[in-house]
ModelCIF file with pLDDT and N, C-alpha, C, O atoms, coordinates in Angstrom:
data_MODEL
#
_entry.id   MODEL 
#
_entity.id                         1 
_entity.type                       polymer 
_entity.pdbx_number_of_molecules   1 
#
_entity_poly.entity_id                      1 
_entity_poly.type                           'polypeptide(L)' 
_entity_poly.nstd_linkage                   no 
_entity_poly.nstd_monomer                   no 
_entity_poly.pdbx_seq_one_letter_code       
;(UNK)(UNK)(UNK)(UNK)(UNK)(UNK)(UNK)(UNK)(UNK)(UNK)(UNK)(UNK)(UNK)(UNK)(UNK)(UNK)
(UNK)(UNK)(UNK)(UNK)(UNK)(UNK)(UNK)(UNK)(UNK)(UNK)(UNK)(UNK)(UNK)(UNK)(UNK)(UNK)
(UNK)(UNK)(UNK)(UNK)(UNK)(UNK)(UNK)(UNK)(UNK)(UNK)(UNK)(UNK)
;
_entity_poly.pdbx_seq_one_letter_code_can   XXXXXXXXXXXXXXXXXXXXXXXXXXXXXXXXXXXXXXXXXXXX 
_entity_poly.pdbx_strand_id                 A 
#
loop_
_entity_poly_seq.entity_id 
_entity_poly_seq.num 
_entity_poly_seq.mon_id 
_entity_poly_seq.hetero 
1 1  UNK n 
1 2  UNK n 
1 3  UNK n 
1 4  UNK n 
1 5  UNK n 
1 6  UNK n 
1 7  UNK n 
1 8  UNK n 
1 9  UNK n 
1 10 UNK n 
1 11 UNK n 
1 12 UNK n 
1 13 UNK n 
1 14 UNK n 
1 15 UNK n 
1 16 UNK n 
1 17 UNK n 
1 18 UNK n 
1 19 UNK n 
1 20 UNK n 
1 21 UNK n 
1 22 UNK n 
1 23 UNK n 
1 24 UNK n 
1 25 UNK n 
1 26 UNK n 
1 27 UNK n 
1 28 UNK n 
1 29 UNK n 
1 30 UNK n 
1 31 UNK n 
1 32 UNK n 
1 33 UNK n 
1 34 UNK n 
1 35 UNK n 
1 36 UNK n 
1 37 UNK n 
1 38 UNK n 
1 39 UNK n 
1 40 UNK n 
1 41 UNK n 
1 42 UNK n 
1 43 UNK n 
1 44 UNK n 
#
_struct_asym.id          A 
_struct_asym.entity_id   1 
#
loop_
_ma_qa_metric.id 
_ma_qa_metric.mode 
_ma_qa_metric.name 
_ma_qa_metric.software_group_id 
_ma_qa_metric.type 
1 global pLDDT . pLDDT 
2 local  pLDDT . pLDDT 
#
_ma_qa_metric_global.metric_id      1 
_ma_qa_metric_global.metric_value   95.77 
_ma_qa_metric_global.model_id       1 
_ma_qa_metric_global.ordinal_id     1 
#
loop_
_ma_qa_metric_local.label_asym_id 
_ma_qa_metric_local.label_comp_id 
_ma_qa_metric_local.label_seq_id 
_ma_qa_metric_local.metric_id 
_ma_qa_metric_local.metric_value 
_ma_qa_metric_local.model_id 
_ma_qa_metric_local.ordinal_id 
A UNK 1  2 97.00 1 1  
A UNK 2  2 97.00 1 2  
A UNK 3  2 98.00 1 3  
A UNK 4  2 98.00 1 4  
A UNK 5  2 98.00 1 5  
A UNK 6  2 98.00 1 6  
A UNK 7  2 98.00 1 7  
A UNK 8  2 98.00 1 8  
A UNK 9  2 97.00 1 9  
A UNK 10 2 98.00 1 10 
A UNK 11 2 98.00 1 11 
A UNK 12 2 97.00 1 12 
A UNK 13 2 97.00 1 13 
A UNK 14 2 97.00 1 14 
A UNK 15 2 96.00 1 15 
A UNK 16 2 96.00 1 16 
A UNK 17 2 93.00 1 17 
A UNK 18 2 91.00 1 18 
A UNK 19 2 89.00 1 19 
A UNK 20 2 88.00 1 20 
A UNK 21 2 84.00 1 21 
A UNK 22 2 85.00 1 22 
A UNK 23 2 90.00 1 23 
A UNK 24 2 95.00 1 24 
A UNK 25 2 95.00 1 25 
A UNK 26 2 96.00 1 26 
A UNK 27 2 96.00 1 27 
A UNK 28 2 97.00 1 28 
A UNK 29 2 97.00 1 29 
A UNK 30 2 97.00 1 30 
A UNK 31 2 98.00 1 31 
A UNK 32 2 98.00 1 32 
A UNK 33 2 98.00 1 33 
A UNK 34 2 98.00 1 34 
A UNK 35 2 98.00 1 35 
A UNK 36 2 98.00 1 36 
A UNK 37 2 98.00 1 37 
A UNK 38 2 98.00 1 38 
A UNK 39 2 98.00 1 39 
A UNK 40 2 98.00 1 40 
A UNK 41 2 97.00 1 41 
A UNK 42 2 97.00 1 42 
A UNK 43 2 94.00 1 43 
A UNK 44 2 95.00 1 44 
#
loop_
_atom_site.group_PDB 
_atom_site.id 
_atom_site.type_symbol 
_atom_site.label_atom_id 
_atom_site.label_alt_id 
_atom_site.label_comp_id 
_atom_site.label_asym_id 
_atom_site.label_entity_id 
_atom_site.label_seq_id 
_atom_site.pdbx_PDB_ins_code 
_atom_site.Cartn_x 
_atom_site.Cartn_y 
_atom_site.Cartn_z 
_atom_site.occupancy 
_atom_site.B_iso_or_equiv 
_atom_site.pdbx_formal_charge 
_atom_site.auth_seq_id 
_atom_site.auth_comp_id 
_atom_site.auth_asym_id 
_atom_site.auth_atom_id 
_atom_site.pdbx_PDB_model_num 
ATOM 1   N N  . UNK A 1 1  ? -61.758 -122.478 101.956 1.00 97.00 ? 1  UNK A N  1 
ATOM 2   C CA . UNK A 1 1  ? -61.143 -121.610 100.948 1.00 97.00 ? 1  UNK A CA 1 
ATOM 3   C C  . UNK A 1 1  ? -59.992 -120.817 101.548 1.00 97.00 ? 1  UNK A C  1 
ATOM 4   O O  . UNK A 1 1  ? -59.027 -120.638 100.805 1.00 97.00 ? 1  UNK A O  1 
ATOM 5   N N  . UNK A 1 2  ? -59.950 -120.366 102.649 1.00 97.00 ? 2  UNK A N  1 
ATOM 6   C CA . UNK A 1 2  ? -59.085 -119.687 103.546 1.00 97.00 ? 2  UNK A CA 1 
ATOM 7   C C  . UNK A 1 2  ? -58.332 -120.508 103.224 1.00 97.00 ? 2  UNK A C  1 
ATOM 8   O O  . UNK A 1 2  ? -57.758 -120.422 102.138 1.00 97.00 ? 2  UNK A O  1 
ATOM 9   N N  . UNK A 1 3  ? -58.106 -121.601 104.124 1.00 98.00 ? 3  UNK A N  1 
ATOM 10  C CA . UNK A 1 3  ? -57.114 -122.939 104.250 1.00 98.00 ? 3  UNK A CA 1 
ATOM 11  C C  . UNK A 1 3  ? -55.895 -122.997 102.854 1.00 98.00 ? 3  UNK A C  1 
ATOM 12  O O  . UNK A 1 3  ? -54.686 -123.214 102.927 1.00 98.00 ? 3  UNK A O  1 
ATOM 13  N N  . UNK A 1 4  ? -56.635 -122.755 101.793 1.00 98.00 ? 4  UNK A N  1 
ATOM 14  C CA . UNK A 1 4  ? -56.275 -123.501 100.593 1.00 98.00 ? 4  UNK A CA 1 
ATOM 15  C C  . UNK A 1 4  ? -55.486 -121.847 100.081 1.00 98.00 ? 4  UNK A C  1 
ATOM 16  O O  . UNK A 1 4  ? -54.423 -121.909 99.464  1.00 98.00 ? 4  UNK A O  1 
ATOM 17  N N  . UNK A 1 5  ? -55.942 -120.821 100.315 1.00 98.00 ? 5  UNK A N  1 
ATOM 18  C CA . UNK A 1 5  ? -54.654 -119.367 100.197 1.00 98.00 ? 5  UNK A CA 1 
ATOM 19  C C  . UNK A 1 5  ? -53.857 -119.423 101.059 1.00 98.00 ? 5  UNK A C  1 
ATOM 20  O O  . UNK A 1 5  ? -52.762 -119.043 100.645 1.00 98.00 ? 5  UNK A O  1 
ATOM 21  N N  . UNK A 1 6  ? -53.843 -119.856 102.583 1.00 98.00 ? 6  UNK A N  1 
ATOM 22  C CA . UNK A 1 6  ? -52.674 -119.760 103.207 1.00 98.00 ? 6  UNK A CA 1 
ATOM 23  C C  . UNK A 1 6  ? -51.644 -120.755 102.707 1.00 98.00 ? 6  UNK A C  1 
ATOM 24  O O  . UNK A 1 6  ? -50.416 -120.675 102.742 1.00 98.00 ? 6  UNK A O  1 
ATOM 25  N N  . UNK A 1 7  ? -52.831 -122.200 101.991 1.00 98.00 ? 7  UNK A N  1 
ATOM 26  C CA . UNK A 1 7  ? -51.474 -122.725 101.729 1.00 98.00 ? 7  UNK A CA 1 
ATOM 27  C C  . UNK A 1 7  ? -50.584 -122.537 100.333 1.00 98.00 ? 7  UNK A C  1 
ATOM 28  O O  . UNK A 1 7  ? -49.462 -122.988 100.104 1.00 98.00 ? 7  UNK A O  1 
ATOM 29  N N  . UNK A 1 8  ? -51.539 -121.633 99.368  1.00 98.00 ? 8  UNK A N  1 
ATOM 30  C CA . UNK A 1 8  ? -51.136 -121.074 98.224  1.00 98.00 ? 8  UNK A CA 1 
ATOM 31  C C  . UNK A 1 8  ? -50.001 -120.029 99.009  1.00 98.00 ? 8  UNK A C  1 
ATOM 32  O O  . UNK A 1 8  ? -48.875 -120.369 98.645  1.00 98.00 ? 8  UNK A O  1 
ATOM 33  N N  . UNK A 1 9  ? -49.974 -119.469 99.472  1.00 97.00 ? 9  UNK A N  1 
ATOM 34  C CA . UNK A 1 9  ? -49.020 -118.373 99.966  1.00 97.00 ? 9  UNK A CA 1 
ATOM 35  C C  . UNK A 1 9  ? -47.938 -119.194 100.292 1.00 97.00 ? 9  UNK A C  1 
ATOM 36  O O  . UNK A 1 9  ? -46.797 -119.008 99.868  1.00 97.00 ? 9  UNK A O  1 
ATOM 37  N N  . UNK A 1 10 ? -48.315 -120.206 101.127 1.00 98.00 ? 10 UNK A N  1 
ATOM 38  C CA . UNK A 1 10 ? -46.723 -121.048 101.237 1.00 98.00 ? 10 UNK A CA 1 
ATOM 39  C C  . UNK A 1 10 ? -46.038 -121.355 100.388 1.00 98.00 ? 10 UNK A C  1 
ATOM 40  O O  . UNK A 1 10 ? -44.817 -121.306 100.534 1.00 98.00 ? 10 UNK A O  1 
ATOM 41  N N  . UNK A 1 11 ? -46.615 -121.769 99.233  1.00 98.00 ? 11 UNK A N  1 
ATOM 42  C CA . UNK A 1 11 ? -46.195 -122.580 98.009  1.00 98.00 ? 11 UNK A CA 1 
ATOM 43  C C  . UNK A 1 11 ? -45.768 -121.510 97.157  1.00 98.00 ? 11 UNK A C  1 
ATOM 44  O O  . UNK A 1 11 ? -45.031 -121.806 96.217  1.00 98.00 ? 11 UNK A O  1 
ATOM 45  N N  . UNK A 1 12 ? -46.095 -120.355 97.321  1.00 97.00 ? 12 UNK A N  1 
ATOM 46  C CA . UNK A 1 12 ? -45.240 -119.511 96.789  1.00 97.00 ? 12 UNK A CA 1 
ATOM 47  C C  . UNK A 1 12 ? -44.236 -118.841 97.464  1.00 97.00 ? 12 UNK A C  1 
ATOM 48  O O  . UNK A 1 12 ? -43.252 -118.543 96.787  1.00 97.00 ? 12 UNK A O  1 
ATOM 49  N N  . UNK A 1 13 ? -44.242 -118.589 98.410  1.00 97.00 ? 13 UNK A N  1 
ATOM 50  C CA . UNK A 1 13 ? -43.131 -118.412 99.348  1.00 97.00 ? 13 UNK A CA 1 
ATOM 51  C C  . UNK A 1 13 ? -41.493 -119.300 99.411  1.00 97.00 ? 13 UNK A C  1 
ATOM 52  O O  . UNK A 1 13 ? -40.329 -118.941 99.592  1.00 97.00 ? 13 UNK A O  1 
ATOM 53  N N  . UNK A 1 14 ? -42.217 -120.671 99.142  1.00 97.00 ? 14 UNK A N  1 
ATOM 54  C CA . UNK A 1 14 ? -41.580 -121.181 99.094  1.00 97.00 ? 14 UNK A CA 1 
ATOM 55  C C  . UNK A 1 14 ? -40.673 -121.528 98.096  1.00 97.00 ? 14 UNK A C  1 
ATOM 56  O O  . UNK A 1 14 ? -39.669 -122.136 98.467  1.00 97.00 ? 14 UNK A O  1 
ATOM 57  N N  . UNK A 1 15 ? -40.818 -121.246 96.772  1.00 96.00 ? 15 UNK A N  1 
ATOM 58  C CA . UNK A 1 15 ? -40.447 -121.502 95.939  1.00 96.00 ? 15 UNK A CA 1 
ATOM 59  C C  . UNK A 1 15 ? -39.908 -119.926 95.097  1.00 96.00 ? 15 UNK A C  1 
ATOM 60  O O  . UNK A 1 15 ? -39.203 -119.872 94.090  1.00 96.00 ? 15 UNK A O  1 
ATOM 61  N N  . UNK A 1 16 ? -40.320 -119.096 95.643  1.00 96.00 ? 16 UNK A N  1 
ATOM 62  C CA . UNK A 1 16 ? -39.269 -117.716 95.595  1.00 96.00 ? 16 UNK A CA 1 
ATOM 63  C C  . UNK A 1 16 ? -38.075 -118.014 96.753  1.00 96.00 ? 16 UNK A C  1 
ATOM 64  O O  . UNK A 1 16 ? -37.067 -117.393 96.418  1.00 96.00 ? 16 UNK A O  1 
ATOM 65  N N  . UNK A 1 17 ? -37.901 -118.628 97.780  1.00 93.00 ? 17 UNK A N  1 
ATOM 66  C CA . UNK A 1 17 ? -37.199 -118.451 98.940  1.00 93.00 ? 17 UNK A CA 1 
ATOM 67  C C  . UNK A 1 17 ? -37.093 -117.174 99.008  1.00 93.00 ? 17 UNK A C  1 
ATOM 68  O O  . UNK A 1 17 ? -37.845 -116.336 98.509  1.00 93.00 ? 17 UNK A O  1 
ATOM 69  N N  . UNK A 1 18 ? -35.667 -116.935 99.951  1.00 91.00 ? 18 UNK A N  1 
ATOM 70  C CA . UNK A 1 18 ? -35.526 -115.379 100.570 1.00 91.00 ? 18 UNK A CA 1 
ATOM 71  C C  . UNK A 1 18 ? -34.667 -115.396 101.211 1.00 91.00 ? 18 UNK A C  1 
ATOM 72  O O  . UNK A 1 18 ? -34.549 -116.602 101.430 1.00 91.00 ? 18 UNK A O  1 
ATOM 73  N N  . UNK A 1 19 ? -33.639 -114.748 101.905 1.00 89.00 ? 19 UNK A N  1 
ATOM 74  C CA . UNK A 1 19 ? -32.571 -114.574 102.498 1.00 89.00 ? 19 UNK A CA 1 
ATOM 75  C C  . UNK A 1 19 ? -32.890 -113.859 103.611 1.00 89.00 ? 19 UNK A C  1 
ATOM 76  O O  . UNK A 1 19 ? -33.721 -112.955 103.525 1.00 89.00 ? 19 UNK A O  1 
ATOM 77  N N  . UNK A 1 20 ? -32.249 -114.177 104.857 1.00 88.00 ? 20 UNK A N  1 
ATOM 78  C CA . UNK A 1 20 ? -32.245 -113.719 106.102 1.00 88.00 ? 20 UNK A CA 1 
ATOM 79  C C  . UNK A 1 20 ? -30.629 -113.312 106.542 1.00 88.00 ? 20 UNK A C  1 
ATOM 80  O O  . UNK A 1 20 ? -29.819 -114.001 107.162 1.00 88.00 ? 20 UNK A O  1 
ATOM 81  N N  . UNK A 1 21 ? -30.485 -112.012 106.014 1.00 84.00 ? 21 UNK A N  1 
ATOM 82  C CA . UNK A 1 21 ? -29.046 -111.596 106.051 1.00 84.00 ? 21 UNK A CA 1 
ATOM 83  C C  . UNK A 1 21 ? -28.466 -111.779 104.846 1.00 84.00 ? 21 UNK A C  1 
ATOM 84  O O  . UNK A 1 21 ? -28.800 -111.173 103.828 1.00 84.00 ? 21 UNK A O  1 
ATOM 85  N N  . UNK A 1 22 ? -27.379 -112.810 104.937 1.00 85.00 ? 22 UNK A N  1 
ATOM 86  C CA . UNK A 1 22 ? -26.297 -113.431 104.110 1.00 85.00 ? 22 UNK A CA 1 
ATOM 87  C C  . UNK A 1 22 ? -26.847 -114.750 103.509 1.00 85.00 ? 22 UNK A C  1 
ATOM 88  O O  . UNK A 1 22 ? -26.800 -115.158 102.349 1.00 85.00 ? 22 UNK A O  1 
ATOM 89  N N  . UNK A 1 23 ? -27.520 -115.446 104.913 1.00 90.00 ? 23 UNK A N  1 
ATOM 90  C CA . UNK A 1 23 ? -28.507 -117.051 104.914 1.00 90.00 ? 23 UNK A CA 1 
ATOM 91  C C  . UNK A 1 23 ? -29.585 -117.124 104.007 1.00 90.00 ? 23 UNK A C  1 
ATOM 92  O O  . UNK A 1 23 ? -30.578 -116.407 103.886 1.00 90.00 ? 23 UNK A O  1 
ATOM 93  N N  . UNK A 1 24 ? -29.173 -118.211 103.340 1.00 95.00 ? 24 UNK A N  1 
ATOM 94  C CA . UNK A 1 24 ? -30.556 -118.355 102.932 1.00 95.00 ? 24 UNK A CA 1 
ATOM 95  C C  . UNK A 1 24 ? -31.762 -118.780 102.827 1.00 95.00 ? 24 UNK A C  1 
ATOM 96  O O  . UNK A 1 24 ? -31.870 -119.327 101.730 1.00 95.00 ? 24 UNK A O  1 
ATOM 97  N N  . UNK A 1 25 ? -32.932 -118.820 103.526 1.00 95.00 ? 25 UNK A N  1 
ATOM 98  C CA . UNK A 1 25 ? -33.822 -119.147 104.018 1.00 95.00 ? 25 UNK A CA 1 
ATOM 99  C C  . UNK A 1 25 ? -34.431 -120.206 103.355 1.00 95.00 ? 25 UNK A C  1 
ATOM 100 O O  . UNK A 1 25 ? -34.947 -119.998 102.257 1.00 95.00 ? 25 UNK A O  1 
ATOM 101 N N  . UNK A 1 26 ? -34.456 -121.821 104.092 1.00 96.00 ? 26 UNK A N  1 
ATOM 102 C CA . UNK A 1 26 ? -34.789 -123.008 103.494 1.00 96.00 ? 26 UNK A CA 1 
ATOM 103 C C  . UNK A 1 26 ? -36.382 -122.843 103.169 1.00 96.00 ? 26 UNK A C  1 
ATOM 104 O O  . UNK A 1 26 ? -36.995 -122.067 103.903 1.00 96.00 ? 26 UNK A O  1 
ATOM 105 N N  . UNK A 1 27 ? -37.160 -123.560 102.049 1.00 96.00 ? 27 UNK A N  1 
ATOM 106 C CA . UNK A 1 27 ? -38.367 -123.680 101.569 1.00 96.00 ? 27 UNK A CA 1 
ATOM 107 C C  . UNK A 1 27 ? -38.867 -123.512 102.839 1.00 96.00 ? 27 UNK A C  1 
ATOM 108 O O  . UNK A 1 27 ? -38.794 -122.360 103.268 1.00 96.00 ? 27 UNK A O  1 
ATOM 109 N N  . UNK A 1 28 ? -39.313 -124.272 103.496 1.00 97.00 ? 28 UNK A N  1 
ATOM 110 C CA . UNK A 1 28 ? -40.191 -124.363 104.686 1.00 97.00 ? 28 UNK A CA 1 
ATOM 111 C C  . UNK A 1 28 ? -40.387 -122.828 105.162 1.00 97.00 ? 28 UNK A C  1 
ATOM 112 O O  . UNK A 1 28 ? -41.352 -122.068 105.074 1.00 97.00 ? 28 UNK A O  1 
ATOM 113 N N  . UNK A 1 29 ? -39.270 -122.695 105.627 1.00 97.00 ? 29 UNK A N  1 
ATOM 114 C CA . UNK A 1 29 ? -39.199 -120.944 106.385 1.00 97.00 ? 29 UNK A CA 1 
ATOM 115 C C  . UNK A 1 29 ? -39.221 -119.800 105.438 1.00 97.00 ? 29 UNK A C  1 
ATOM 116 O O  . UNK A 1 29 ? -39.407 -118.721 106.000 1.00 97.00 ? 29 UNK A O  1 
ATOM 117 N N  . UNK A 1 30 ? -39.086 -119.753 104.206 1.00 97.00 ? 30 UNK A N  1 
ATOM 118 C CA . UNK A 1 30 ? -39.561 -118.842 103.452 1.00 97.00 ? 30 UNK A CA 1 
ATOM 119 C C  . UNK A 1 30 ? -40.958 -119.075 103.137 1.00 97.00 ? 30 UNK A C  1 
ATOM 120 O O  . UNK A 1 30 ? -41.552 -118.013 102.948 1.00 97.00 ? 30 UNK A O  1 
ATOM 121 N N  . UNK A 1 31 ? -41.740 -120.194 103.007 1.00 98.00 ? 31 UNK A N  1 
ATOM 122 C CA . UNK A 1 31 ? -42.862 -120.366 102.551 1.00 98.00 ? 31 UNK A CA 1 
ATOM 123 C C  . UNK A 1 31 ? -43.887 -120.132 104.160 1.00 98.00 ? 31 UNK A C  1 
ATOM 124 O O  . UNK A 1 31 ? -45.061 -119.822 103.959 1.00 98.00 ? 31 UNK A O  1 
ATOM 125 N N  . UNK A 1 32 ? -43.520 -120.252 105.387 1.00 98.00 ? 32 UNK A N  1 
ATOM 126 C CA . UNK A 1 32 ? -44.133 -119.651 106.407 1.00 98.00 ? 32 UNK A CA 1 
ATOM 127 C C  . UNK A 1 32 ? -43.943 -118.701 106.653 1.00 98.00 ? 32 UNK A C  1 
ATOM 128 O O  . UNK A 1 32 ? -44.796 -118.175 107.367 1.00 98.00 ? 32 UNK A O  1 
ATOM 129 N N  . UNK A 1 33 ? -42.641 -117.782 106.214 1.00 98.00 ? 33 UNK A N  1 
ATOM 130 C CA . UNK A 1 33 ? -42.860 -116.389 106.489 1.00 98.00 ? 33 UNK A CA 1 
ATOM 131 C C  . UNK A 1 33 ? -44.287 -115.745 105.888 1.00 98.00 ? 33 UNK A C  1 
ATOM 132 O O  . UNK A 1 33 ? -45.267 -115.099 106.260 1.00 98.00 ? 33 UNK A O  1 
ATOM 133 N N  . UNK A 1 34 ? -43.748 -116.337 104.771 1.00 98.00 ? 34 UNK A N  1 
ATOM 134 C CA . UNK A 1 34 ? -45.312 -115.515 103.848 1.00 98.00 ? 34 UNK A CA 1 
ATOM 135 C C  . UNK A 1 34 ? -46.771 -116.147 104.236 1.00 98.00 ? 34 UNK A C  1 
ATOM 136 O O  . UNK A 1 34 ? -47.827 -115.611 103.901 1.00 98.00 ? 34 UNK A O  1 
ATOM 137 N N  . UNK A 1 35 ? -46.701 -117.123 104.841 1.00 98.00 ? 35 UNK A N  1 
ATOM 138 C CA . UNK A 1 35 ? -47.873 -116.990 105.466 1.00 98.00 ? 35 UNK A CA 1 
ATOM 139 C C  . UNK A 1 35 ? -48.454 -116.650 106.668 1.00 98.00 ? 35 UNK A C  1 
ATOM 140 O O  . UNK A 1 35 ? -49.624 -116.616 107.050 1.00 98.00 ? 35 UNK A O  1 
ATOM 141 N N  . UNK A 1 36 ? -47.293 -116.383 107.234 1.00 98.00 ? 36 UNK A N  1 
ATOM 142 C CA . UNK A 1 36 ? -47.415 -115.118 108.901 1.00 98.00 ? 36 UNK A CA 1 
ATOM 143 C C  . UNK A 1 36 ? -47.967 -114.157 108.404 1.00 98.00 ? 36 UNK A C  1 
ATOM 144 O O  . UNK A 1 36 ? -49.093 -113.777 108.725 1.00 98.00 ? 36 UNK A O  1 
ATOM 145 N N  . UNK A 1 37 ? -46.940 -113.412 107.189 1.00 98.00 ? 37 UNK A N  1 
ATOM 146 C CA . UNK A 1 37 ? -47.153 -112.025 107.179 1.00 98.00 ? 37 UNK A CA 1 
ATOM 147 C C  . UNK A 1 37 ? -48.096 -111.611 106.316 1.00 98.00 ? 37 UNK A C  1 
ATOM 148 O O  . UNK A 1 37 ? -48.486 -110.451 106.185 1.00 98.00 ? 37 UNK A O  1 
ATOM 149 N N  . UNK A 1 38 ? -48.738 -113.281 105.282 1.00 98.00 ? 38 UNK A N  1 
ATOM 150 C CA . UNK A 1 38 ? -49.983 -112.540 104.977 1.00 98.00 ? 38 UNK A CA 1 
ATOM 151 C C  . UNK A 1 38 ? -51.456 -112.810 106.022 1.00 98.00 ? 38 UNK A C  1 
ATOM 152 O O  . UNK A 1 38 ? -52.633 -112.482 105.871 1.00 98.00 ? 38 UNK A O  1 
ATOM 153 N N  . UNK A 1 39 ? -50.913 -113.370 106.834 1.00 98.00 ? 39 UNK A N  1 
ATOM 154 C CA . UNK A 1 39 ? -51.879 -113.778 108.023 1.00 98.00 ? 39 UNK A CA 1 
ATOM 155 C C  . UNK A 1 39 ? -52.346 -112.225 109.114 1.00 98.00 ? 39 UNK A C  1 
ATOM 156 O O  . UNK A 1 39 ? -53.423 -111.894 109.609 1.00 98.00 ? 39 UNK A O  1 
ATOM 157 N N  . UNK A 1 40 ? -51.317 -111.744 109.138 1.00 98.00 ? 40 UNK A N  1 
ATOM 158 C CA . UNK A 1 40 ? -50.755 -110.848 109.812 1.00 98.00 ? 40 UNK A CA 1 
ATOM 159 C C  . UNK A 1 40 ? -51.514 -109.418 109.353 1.00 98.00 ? 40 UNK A C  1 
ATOM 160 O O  . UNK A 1 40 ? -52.107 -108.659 110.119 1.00 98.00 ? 40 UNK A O  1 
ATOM 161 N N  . UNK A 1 41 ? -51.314 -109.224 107.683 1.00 97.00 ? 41 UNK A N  1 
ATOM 162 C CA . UNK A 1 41 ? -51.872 -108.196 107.245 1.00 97.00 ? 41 UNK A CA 1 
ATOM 163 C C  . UNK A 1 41 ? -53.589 -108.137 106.871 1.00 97.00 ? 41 UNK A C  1 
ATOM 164 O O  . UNK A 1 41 ? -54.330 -107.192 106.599 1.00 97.00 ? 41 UNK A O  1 
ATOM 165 N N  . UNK A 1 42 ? -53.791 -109.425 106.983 1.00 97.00 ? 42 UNK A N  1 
ATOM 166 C CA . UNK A 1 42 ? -55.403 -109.382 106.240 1.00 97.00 ? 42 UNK A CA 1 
ATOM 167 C C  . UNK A 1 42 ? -56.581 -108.834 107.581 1.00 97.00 ? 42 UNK A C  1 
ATOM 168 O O  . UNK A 1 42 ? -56.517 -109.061 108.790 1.00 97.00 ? 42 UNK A O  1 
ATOM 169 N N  . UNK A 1 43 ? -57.586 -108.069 106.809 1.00 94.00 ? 43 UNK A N  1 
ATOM 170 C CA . UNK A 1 43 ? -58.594 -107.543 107.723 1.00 94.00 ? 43 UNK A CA 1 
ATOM 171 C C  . UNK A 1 43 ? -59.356 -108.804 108.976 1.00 94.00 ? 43 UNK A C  1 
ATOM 172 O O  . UNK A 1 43 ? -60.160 -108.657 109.897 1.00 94.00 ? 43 UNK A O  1 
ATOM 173 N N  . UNK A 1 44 ? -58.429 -110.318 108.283 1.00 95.00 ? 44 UNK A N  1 
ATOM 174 C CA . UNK A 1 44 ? -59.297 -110.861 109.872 1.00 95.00 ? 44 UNK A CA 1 
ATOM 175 C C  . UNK A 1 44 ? -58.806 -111.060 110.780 1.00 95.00 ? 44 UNK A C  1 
ATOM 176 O O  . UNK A 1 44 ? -59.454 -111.409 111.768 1.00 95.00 ? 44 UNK A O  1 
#
């Protein structure tokens, strides 16, 4: 179940993208940011 939210987080990440500066951050790397940083924030 874990598995399957980190990869929900990608898939939304990814498909908002996001900009890094001016750049704009390809699917892949917007959809792993958000799963660093929700990796990052959760109590485990």
């Amino acid at each position: 179940a874990e598995r399957t939210e980190l990869l929900a987080l990608y898939d939304r990440g990814a498909t908002i993208g996001g900009l890094d500066g001016t750049t704009t951050l390809t699917p892949l790397v917007a959809g792993l940011r958000s799963v660093i940083e929700g990796v990052l924030m959760s109590p485990d």
